[in-house]
C-alpha atoms as a PDB file:
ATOM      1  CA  UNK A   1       6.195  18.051 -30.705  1.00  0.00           C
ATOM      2  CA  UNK A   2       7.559  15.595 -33.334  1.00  0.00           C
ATOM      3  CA  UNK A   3       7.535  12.144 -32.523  1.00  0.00           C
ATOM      4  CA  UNK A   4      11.132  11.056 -31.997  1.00  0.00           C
ATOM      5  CA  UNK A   5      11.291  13.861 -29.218  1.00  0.00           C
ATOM      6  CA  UNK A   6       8.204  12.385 -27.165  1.00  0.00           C
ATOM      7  CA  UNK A   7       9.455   8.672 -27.252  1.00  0.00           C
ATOM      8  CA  UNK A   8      12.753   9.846 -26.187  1.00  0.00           C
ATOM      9  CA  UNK A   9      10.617  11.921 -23.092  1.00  0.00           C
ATOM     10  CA  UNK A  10       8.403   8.795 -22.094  1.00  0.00           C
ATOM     11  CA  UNK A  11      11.703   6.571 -20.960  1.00  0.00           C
ATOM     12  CA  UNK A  12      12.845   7.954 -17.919  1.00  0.00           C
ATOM     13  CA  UNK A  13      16.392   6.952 -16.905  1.00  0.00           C
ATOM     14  CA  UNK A  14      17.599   9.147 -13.611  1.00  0.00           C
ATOM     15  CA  UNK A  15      20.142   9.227 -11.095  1.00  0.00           C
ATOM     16  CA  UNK A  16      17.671  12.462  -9.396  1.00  0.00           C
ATOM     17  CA  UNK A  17      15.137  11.704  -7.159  1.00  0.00           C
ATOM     18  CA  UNK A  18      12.223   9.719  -9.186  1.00  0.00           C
ATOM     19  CA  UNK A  19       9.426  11.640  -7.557  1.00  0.00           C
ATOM     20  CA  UNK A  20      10.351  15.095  -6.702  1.00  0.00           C
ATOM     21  CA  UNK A  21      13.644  15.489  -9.051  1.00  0.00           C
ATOM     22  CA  UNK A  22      15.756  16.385  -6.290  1.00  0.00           C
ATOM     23  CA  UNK A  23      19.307  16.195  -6.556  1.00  0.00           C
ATOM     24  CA  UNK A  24      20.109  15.502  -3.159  1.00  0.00           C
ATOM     25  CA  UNK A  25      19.932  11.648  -3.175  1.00  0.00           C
ATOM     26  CA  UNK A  26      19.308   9.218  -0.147  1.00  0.00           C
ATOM     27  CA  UNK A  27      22.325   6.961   0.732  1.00  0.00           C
ATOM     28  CA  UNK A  28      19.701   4.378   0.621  1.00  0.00           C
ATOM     29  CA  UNK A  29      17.742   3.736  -2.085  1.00  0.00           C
ATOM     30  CA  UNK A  30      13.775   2.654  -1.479  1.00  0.00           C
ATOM     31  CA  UNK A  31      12.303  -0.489  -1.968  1.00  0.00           C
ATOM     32  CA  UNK A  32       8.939  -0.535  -3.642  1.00  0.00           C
ATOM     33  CA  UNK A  33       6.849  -3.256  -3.349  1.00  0.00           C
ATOM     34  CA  UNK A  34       3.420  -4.411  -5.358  1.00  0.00           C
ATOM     35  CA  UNK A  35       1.477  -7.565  -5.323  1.00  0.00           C
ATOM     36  CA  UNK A  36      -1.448  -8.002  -7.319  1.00  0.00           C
ATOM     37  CA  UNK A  37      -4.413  -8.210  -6.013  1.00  0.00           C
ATOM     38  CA  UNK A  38      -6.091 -11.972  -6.297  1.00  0.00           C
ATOM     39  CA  UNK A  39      -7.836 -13.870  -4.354  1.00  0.00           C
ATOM     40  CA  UNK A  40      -6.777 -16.147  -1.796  1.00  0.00           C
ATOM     41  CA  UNK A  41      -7.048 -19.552  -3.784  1.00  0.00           C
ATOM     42  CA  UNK A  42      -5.121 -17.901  -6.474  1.00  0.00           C
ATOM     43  CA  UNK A  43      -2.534 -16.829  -5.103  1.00  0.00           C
ATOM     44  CA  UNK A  44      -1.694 -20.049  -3.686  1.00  0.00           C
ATOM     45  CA  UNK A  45      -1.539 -21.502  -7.457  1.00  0.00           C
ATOM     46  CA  UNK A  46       0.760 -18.829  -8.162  1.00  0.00           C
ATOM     47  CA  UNK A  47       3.110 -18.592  -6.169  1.00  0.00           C
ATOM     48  CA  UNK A  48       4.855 -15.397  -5.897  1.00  0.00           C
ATOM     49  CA  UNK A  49       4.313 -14.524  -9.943  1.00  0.00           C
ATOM     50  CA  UNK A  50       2.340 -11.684  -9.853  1.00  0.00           C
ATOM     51  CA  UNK A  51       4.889 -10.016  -6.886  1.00  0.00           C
ATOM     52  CA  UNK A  52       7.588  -6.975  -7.469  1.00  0.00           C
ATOM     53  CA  UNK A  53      10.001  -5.143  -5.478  1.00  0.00           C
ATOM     54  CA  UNK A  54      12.069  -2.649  -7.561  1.00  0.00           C
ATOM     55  CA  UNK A  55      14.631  -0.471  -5.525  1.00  0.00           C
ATOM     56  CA  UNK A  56      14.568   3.115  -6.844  1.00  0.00           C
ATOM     57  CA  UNK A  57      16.359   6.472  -5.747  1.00  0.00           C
ATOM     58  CA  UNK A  58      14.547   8.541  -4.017  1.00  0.00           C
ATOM     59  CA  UNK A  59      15.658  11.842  -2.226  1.00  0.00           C
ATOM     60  CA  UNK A  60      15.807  11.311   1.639  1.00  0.00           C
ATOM     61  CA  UNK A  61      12.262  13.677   2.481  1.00  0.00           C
ATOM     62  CA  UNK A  62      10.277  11.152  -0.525  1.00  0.00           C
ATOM     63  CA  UNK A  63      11.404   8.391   1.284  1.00  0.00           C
ATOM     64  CA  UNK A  64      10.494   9.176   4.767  1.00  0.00           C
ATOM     65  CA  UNK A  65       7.334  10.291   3.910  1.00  0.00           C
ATOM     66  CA  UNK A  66       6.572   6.434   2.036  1.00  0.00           C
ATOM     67  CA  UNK A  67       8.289   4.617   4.669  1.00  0.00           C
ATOM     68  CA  UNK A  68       5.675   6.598   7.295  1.00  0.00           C
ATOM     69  CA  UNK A  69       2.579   6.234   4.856  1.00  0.00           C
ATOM     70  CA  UNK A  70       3.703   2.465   4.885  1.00  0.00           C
ATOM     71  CA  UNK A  71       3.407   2.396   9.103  1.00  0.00           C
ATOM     72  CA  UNK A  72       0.288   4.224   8.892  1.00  0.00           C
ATOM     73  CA  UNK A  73      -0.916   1.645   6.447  1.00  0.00           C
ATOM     74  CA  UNK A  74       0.298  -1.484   8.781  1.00  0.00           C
ATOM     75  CA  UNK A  75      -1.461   0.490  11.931  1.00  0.00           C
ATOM     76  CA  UNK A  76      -4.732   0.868  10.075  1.00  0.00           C
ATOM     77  CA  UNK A  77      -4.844  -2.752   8.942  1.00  0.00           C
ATOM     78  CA  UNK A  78      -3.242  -3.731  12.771  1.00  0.00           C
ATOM     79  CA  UNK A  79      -6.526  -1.999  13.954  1.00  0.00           C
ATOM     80  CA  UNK A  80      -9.110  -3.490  11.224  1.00  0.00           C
ATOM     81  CA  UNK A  81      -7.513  -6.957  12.446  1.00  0.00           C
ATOM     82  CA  UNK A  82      -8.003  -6.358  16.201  1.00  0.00           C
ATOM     83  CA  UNK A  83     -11.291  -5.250  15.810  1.00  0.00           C
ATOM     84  CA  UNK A  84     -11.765  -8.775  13.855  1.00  0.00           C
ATOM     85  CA  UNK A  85     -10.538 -10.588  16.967  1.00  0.00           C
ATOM     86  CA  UNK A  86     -13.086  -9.048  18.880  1.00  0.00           C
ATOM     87  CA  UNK A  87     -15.718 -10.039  16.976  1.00  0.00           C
ATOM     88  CA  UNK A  88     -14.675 -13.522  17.272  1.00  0.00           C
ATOM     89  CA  UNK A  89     -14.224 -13.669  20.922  1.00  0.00           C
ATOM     90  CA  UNK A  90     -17.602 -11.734  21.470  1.00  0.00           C
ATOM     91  CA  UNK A  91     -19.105 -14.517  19.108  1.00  0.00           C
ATOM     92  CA  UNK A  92     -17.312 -17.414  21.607  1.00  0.00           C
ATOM     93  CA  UNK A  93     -18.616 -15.281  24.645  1.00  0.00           C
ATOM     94  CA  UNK A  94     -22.331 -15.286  23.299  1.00  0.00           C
ATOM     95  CA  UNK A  95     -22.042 -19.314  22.059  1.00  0.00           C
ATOM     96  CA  UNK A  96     -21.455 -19.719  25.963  1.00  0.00           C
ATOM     97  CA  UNK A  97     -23.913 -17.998  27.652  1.00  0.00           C
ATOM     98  CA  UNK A  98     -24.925 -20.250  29.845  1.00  0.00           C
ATOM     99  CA  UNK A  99     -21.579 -19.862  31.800  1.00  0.00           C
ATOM    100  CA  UNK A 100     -22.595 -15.955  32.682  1.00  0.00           C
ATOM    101  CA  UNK A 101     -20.489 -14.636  30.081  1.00  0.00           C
ATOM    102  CA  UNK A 102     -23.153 -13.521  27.421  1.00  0.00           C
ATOM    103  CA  UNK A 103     -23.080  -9.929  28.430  1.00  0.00           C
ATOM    104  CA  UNK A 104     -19.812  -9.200  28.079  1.00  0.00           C
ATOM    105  CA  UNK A 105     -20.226 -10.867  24.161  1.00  0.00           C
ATOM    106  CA  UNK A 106     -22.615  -8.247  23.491  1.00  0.00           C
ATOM    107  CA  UNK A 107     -20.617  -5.419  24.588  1.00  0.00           C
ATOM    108  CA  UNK A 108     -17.358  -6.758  23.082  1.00  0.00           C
ATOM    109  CA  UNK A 109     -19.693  -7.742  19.660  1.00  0.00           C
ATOM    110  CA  UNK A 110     -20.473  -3.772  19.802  1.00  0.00           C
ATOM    111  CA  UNK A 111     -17.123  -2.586  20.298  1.00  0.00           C
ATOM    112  CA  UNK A 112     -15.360  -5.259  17.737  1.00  0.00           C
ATOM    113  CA  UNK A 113     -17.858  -4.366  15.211  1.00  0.00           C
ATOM    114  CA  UNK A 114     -17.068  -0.096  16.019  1.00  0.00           C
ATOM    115  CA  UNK A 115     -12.977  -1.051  15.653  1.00  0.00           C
ATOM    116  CA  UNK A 116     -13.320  -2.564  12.309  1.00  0.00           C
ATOM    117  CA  UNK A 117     -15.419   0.401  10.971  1.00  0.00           C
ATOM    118  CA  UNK A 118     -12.898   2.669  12.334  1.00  0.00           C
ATOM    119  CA  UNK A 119     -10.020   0.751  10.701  1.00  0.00           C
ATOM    120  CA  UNK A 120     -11.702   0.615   7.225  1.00  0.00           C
ATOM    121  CA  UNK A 121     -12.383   3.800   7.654  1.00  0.00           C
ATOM    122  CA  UNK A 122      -8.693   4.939   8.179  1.00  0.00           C
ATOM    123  CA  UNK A 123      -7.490   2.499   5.580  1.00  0.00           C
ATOM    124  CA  UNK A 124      -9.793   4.103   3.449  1.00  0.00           C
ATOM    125  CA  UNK A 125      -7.874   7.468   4.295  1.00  0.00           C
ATOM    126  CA  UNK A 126      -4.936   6.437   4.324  1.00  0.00           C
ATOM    127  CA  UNK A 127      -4.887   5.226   0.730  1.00  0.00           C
ATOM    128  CA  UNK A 128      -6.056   8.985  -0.736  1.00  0.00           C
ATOM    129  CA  UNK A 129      -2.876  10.402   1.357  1.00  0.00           C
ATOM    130  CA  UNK A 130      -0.227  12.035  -1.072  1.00  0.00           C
ATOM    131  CA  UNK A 131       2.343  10.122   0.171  1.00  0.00           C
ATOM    132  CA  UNK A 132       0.802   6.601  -0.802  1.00  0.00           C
ATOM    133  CA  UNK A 133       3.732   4.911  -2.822  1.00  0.00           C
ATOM    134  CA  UNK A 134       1.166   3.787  -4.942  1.00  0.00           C
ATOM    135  CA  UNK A 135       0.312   7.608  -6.343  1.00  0.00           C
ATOM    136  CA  UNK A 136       4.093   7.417  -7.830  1.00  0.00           C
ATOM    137  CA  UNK A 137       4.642   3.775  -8.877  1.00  0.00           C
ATOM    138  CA  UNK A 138       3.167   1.295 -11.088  1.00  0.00           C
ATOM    139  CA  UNK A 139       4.359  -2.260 -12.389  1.00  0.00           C
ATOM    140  CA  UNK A 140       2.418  -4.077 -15.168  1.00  0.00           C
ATOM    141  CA  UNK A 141       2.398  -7.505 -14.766  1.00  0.00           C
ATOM    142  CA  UNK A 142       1.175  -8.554 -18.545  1.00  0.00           C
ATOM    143  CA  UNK A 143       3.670  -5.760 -20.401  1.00  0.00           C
ATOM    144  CA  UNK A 144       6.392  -6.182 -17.763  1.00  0.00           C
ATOM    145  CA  UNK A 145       7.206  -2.623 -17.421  1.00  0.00           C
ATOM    146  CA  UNK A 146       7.556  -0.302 -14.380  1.00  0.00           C
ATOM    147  CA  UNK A 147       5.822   3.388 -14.218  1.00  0.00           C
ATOM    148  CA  UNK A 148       6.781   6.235 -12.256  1.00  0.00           C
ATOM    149  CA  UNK A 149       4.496   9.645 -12.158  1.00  0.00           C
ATOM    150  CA  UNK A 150       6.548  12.273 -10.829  1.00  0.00           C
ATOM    151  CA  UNK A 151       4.804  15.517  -8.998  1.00  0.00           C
ATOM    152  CA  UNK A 152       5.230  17.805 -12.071  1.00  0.00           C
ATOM    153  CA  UNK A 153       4.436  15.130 -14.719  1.00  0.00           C
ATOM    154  CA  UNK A 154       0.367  13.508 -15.661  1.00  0.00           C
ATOM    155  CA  UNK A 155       0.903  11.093 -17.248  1.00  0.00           C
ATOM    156  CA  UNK A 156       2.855   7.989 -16.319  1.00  0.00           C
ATOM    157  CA  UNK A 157       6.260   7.492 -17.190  1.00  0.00           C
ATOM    158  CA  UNK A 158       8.041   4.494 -18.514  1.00  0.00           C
ATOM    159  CA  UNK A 159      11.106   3.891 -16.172  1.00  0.00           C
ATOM    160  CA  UNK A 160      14.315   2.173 -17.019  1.00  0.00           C
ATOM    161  CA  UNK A 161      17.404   1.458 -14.808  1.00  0.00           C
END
């Protein structure tokens, strides 16, 4: 393949579906969004720098499969966070056991420490599913440019509006 061709192939600029090449558009088009992962500290030095959301048309089936990977995702991390809240409560329980409340610490210690297992477990999961938003789309924060990998394709894709 000469080399004009493939650098006119590696910018992608649709009006299809970006992932499956549908033709059969949503009315709506789907909001992707991607933060960079940093700590804590550093993203309060920040700001919101390292943070995208980039609408993109998708095909109405692509998009109800991300919007229900992203409730899966907010359920696993909903569970991972309860299970964190029993710890802590188990850990007040067992600080006062004097009162007659040290056996129910234990148990709830047990059963917090279970939840959170089962939560990383499912976020774990969850983030190897096919519909992960994340298997399709890519921003680069130090080039500045947005990737899509459609099913068909291997490599990533430089996308353009």
């Amino acid at each position: 393949m000469a080399l004009n061709k493939k650098k006119k192939q590696d910018n992608r600029v649709t009006v299809d579906c970006v992932v499956c090449n549908s033709v059969v558009k949503s009315p709506e088009k789907y909001t992707y969004n991607q933060k960079e992962k940093t700590s804590m500290f550093a993203t309060v030095k920040r700001g919101n720098a390292f943070t995208i959301a980039i609408e993109l048309q998708t095909c109405l089936t692509c998009k109800k499969k991300f919007q229900r990977w992203s409730l899966y995702n907010f359920g696993s991390n909903g569970i991972y966070v309860v299970g964190i809240i029993c710890v802590i409560i188990s850990i007040f329980f067992l600080i006062f056991h004097q009162m007659g409340i040290g056996d129910i610490g234990v148990l709830l210690l047990g059963v917090g420490f279970l939840i959170i297992i089962s939560g990383l477990f499912l976020h774990y999961i969850i983030g190897k599913v096919k519909s992960n938003p994340s298997n399709y789309f890519y921003y680069d924060f130090l080039s500045k440019n947005f990737y899509v990998k459609p099913k068909e394709e291997l490599d990533w894709i430089l996308y353009k509006k």
